[in-house]
C-alpha atoms as a PDB file:
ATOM      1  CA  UNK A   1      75.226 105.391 140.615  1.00  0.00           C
ATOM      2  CA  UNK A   2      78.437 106.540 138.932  1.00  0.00           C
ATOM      3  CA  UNK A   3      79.783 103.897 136.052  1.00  0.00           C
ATOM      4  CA  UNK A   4      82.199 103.847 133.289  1.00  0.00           C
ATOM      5  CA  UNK A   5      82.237 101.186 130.422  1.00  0.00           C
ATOM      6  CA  UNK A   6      85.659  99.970 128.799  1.00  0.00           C
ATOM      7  CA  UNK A   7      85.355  97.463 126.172  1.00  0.00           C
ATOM      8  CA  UNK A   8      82.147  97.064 125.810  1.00  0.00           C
ATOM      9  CA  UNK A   9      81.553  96.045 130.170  1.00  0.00           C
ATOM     10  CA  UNK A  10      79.821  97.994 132.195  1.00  0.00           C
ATOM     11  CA  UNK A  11      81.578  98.236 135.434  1.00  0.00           C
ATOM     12  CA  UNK A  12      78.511  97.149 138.003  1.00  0.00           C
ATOM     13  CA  UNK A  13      78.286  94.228 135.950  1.00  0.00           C
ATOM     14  CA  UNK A  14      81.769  93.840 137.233  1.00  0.00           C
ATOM     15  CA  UNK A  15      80.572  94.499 140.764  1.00  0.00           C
ATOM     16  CA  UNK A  16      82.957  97.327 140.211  1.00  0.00           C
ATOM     17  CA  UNK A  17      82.252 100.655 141.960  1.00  0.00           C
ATOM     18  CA  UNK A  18      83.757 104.741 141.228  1.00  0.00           C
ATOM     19  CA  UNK A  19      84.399 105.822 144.975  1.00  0.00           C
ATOM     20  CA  UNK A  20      85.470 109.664 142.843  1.00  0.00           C
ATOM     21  CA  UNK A  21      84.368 110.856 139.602  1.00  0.00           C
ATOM     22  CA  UNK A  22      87.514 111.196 137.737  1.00  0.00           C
ATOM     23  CA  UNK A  23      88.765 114.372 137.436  1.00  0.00           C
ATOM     24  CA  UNK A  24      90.788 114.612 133.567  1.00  0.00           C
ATOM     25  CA  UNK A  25      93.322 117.184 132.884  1.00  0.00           C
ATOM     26  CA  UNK A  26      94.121 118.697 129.593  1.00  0.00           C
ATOM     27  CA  UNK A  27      96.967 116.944 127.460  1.00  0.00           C
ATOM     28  CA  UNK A  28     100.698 118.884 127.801  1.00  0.00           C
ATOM     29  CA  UNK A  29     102.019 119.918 124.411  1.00  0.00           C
ATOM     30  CA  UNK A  30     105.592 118.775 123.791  1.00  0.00           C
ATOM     31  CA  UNK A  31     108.401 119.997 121.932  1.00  0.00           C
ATOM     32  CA  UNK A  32     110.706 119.042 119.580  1.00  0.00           C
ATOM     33  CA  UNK A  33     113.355 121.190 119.866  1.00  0.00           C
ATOM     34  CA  UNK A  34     116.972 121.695 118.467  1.00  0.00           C
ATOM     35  CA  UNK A  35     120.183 124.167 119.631  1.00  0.00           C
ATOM     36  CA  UNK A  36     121.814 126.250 117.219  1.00  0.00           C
ATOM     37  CA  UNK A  37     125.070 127.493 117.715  1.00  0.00           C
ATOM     38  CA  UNK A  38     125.502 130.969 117.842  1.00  0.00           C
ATOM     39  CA  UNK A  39     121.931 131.475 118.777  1.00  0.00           C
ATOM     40  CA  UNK A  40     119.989 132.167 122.339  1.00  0.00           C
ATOM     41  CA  UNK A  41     117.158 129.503 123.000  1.00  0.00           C
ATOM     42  CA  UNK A  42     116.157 126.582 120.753  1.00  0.00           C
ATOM     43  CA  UNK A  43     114.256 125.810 117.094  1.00  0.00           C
ATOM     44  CA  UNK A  44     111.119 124.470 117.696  1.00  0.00           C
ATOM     45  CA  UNK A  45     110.536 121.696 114.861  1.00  0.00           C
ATOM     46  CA  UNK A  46     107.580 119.719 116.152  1.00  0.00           C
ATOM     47  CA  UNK A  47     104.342 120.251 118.346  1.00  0.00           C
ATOM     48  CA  UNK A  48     102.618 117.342 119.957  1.00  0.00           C
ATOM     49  CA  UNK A  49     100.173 116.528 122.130  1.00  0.00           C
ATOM     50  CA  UNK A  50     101.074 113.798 124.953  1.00  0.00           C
ATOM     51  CA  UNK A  51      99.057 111.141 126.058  1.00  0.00           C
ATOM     52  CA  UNK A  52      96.387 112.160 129.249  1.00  0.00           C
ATOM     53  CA  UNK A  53      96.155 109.765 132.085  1.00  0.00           C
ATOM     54  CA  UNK A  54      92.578 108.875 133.918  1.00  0.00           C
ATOM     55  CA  UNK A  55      92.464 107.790 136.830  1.00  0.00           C
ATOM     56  CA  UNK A  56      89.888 105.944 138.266  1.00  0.00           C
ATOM     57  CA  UNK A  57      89.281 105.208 142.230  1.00  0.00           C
ATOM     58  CA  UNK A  58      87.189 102.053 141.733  1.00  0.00           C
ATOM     59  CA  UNK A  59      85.915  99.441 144.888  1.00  0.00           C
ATOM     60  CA  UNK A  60      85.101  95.992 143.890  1.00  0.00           C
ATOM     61  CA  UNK A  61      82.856  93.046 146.126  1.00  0.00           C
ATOM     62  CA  UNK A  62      83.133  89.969 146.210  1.00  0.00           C
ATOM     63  CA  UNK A  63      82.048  86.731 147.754  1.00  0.00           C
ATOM     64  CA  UNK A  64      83.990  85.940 150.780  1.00  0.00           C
ATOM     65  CA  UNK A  65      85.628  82.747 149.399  1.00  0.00           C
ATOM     66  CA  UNK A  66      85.880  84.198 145.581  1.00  0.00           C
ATOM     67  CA  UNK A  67      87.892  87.264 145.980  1.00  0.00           C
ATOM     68  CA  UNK A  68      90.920  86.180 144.570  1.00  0.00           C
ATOM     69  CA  UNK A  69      88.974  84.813 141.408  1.00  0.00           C
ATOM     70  CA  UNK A  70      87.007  88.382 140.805  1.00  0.00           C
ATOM     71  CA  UNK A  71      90.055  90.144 141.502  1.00  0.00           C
ATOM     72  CA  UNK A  72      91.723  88.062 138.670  1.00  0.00           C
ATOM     73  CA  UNK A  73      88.817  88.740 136.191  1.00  0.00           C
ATOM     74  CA  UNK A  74      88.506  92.235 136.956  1.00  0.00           C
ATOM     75  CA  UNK A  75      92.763  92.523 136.162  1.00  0.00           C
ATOM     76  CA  UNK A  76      92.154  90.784 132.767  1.00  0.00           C
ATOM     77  CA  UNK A  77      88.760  93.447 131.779  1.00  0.00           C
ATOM     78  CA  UNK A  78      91.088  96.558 132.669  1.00  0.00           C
ATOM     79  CA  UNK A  79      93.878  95.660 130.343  1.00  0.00           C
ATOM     80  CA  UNK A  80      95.420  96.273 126.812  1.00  0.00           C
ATOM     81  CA  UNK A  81      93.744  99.076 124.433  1.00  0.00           C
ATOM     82  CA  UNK A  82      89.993 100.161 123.916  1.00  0.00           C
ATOM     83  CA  UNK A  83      87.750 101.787 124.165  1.00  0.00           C
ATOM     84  CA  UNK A  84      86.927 104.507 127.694  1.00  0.00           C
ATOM     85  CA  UNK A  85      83.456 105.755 128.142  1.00  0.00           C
ATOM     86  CA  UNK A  86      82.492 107.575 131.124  1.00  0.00           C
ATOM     87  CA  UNK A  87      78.489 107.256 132.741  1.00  0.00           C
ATOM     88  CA  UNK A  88      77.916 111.039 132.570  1.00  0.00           C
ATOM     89  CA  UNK A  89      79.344 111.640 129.031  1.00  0.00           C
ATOM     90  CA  UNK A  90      77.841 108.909 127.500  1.00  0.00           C
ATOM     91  CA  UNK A  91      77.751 110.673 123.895  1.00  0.00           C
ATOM     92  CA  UNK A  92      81.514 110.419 123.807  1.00  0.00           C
ATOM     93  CA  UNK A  93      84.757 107.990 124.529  1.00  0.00           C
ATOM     94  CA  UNK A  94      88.293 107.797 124.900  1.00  0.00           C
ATOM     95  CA  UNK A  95      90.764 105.802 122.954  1.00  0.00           C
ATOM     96  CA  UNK A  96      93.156 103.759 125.450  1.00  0.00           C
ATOM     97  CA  UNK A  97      96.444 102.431 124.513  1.00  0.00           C
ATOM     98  CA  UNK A  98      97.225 101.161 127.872  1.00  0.00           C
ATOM     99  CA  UNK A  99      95.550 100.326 131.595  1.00  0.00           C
ATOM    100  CA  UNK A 100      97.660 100.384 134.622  1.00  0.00           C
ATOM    101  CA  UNK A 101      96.496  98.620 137.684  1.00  0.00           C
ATOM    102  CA  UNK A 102      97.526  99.520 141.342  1.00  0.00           C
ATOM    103  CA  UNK A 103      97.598  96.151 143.888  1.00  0.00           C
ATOM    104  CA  UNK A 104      94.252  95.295 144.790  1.00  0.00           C
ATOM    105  CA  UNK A 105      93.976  95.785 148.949  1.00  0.00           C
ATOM    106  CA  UNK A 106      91.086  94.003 150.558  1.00  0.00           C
ATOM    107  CA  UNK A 107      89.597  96.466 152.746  1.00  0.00           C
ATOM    108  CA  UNK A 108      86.897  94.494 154.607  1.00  0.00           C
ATOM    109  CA  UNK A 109      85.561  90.555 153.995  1.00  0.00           C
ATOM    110  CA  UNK A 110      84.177  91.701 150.690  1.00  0.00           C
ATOM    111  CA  UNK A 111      85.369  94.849 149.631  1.00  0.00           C
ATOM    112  CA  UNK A 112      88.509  95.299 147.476  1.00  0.00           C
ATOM    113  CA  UNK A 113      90.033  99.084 146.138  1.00  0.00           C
ATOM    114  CA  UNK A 114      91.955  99.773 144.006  1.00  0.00           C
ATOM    115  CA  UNK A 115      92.944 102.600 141.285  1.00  0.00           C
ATOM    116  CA  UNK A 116      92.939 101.722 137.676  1.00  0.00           C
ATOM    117  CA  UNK A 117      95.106 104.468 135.709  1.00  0.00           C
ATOM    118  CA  UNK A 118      93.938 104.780 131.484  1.00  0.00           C
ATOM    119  CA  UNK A 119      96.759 106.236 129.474  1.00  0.00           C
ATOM    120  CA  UNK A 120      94.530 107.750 126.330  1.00  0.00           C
ATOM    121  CA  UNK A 121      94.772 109.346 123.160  1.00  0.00           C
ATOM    122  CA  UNK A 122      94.940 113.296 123.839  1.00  0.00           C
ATOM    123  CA  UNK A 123      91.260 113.775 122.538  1.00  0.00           C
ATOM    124  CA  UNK A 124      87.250 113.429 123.553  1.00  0.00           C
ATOM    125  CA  UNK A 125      85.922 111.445 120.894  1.00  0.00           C
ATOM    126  CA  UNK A 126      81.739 111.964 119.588  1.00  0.00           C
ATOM    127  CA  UNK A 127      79.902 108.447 119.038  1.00  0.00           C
ATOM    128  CA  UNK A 128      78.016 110.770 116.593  1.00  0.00           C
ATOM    129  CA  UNK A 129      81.194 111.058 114.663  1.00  0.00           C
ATOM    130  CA  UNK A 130      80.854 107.267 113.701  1.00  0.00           C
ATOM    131  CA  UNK A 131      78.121 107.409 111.698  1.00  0.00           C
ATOM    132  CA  UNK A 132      78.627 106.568 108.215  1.00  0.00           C
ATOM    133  CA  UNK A 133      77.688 109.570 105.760  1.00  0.00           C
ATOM    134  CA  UNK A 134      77.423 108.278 101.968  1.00  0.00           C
ATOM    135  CA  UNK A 135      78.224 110.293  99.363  1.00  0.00           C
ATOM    136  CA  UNK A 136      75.357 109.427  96.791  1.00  0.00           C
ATOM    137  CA  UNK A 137      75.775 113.324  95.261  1.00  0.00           C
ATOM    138  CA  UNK A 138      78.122 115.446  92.380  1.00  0.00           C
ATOM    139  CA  UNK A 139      78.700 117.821  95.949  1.00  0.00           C
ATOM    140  CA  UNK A 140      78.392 116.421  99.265  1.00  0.00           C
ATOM    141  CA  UNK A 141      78.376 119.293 102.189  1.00  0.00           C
ATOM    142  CA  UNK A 142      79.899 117.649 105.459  1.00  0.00           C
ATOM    143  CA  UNK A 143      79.700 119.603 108.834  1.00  0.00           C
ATOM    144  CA  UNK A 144      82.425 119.104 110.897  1.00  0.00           C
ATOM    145  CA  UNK A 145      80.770 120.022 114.119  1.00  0.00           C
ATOM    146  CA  UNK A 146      83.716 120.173 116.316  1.00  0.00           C
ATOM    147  CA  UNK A 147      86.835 122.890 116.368  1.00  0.00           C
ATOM    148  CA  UNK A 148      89.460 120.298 115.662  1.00  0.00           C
ATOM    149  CA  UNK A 149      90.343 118.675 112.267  1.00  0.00           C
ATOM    150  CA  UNK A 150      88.888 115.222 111.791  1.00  0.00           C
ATOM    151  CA  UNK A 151      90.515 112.006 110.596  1.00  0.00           C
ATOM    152  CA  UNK A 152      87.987 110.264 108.746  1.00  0.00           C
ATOM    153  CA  UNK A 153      87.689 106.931 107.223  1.00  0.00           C
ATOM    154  CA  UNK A 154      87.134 107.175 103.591  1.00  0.00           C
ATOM    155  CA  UNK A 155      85.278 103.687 102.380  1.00  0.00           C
ATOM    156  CA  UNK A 156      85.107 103.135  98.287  1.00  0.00           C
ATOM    157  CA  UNK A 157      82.593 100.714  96.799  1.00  0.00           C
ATOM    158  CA  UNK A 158      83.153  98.853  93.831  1.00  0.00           C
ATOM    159  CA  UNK A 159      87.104 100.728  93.483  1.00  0.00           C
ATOM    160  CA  UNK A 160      87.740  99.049  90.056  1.00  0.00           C
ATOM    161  CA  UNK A 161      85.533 102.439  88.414  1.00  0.00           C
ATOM    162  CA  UNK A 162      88.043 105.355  89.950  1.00  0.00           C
ATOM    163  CA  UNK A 163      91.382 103.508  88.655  1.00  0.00           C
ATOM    164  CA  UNK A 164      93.374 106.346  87.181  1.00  0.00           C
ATOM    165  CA  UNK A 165      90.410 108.842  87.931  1.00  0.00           C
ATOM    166  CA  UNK A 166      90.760 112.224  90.039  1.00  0.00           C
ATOM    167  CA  UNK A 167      88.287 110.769  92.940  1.00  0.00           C
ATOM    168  CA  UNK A 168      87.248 113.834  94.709  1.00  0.00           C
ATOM    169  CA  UNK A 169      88.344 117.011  96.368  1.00  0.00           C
ATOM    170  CA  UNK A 170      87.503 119.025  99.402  1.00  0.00           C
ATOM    171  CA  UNK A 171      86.582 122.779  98.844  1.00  0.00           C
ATOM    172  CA  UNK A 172      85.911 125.303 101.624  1.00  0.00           C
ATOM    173  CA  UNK A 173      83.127 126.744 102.184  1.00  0.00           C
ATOM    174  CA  UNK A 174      82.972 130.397 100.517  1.00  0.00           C
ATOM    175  CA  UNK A 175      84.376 130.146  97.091  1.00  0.00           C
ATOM    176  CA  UNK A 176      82.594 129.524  94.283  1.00  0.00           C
ATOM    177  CA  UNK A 177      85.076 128.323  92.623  1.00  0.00           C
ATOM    178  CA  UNK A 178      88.017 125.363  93.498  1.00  0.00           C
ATOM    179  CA  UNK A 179      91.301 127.755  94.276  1.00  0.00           C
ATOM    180  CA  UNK A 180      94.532 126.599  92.589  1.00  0.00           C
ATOM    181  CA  UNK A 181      96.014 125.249  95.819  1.00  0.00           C
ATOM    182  CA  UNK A 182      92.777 122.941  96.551  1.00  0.00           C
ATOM    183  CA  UNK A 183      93.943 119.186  95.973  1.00  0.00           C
ATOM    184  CA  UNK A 184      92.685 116.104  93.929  1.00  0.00           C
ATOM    185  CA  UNK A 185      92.985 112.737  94.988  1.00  0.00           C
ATOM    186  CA  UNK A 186      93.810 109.854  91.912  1.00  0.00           C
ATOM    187  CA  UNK A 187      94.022 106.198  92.887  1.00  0.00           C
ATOM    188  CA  UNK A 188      96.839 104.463  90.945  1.00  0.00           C
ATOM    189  CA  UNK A 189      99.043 100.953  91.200  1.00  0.00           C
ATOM    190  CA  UNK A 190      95.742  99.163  92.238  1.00  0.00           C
ATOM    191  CA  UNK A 191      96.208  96.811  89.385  1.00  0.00           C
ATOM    192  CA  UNK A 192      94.293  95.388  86.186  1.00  0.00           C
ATOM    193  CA  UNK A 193      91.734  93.793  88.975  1.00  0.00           C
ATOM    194  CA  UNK A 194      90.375  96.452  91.538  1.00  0.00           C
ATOM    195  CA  UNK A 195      89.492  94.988  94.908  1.00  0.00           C
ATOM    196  CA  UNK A 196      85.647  95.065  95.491  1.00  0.00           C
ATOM    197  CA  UNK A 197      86.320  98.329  98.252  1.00  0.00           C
ATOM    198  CA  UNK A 198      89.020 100.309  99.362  1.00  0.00           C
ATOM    199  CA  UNK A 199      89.858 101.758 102.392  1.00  0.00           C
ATOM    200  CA  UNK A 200      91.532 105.390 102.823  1.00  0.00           C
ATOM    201  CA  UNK A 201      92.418 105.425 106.604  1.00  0.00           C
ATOM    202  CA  UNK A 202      93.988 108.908 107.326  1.00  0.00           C
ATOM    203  CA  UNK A 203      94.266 108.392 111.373  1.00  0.00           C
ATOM    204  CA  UNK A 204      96.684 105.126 110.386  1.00  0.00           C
ATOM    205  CA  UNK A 205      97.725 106.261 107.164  1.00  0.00           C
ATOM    206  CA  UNK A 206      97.080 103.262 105.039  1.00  0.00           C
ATOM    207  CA  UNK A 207      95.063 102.636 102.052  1.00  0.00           C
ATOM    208  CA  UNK A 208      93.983  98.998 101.593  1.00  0.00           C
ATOM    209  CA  UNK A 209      91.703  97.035  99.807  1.00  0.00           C
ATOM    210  CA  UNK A 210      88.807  94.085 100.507  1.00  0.00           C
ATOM    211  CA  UNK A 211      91.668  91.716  99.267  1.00  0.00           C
ATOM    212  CA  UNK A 212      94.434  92.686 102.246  1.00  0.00           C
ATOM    213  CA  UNK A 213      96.801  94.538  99.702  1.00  0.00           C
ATOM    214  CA  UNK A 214      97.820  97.678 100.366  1.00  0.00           C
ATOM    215  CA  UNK A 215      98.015 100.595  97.405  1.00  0.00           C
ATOM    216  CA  UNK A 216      99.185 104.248  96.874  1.00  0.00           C
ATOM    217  CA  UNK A 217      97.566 107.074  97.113  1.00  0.00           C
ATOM    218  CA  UNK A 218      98.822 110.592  95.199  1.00  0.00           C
ATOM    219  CA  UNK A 219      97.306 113.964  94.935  1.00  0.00           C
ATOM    220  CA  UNK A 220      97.544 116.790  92.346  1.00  0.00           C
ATOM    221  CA  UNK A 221      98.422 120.209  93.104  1.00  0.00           C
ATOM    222  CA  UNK A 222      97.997 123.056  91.058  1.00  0.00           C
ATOM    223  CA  UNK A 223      97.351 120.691  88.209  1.00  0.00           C
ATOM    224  CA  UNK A 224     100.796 119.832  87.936  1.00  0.00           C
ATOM    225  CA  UNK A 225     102.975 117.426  89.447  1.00  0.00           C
ATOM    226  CA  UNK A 226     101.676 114.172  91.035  1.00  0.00           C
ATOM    227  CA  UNK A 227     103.194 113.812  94.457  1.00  0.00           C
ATOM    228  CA  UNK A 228     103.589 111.091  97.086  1.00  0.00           C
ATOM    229  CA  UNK A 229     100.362 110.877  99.500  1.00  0.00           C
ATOM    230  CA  UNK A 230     100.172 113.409 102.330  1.00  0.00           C
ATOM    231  CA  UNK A 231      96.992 111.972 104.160  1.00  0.00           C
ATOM    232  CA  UNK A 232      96.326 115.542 105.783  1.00  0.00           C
ATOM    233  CA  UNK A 233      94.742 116.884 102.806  1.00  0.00           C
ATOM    234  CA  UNK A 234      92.192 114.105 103.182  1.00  0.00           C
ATOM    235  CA  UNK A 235      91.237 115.548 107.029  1.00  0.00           C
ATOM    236  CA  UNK A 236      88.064 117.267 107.424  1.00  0.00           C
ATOM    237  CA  UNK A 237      88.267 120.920 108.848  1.00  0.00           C
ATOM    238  CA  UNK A 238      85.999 122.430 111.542  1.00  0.00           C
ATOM    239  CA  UNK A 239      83.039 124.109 109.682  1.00  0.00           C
ATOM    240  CA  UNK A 240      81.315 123.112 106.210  1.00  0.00           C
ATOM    241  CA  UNK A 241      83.258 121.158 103.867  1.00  0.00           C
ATOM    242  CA  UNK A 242      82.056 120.583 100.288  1.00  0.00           C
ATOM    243  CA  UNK A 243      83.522 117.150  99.069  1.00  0.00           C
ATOM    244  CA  UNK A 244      83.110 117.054  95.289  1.00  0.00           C
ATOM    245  CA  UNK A 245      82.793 114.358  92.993  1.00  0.00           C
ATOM    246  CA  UNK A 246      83.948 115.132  89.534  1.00  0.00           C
ATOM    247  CA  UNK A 247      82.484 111.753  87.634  1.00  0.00           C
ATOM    248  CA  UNK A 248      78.502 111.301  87.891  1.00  0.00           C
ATOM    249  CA  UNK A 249      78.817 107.685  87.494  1.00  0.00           C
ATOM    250  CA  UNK A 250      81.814 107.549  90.597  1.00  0.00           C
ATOM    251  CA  UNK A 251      81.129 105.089  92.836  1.00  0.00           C
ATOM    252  CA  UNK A 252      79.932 105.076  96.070  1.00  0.00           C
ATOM    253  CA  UNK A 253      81.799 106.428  98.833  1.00  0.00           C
ATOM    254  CA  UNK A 254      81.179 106.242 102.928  1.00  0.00           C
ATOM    255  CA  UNK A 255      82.746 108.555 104.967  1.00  0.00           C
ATOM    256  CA  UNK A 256      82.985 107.758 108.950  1.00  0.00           C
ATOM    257  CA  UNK A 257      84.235 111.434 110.109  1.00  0.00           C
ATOM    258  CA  UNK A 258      85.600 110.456 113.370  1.00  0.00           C
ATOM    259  CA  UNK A 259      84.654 114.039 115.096  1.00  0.00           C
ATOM    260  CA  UNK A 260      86.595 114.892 118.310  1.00  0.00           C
ATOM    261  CA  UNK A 261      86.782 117.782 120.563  1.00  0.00           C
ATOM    262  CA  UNK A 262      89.078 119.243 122.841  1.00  0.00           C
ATOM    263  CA  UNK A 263      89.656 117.540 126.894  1.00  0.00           C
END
């Protein structure tokens, strides 16, 4: 039998039942777009992907006299954000921002139906890609598996020992040496007293410590200027990455890659 899971509930625990396996179309790509005068068509300054919608044909049963209280518990598990995972992709999820429920028709004594539309991120996330990797090495080769960058989650032990300090770097595969434009990351403003671990979060774009306070982040390019943190240079391209560590005695750092492919 067909199931899905949102939230961590299975839907036949729910007594909940897929009549049709969901069929998912790709995202539509958006436009930002401005009009020049003096010039045919439009500039293109932005390139999006919108939100997909899932839809779901779903029956429910029920006790004769206890419909009304399923149907209400049922409403309150298909609601707000979470997590989407689908019984024959199992190694994968989506990330919902928002569940829309049709009214709930009682076909017969104890069958409901009903549709339950999931408005997701644009992407097919891998469970796989939320397993910690720990980079206990000088160089640290990472495999992004997937043909889309990566957002990872960057997690620094015992922060107070990269204050100041160039913390790492990403270097394609290919060259054995780091080209000028390759980028290094220095922690600064964290303060005479380091939080315990800091977070690098480059799908939210916040850095943050164990304590709740959040810090800046700058990078280096070209061994020059310090600039204001562009969290993009911290994504993980498709292929080999080689994350370097510059300090032997760094501290430790977790990466959770976050890989995800393509709808």
């Amino acid at each position: 039998m067909y199931w899905f899971e949102f939230n961590g509930v299975r839907s036949d625990v729910m007594q909940t039942y897929i009549t049709k396996r969901p069929s998912i179309n790709p995202p539509t790509e958006e436009l930002t777009t401005h009009r020049i005068a003096g010039r045919d068509g439009v500039l293109v300054s932005a390139r999006y992907l919108a939100p997909v919608e899932i839809e779901i044909e779903l029956n429910f049963r029920s006790a004769i006299d206890e419909f009304e209280k399923d149907r209400i518990a049922i409403s309150a598990w298909l609601s707000g954000s979470g997590r989407l995972i689908l019984g024959d992709d199992d190694g994968a999820f989506y990330k919902v921002q928002s569940v829309q429920i049709n009214s709930m028709e009682r076909t017969v004594r104890r069958i409901g139906r009903f549709h339950a539309i999931f408005t997701a991120e644009p992407y097919r996330y891998l469970f796989e890609g939320l397993e910690p990797f720990t980079m206990n090495s000088d160089l640290n080769v990472i495999y992004n598996p997937t043909n889309l960058i990566a957002h990872p989650v960057y997690t620094i032990q015992h922060a107070d020992t990269i204050i100041g300090q160039t913390v790492y770097y990403n270097r394609a595969a290919g060259y054995e040496h780091v080209p000028s434009g390759m980028f290094g990351y220095t922690v600064g403003e964290v303060g005479p007293h380091a939080p315990e671990t800091l977070t690098i979060d480059t799908e939210r774009q916040v850095f943050y410590g164990s304590d709740g306070s959040n810090y800046t982040y700058s990078y280096q390019k070209r061994r020059g200027t310090v600039w204001d943190m562009a969290f993009e240079h911290a994504y993980i391209t498709p292929g080999i990455n080689e994350i370097v560590k510059p300090y032997k005695n760094m501290s430790e750092w977790i990466i959770v890659p976050n890989w995800r492919t393509n709808i």
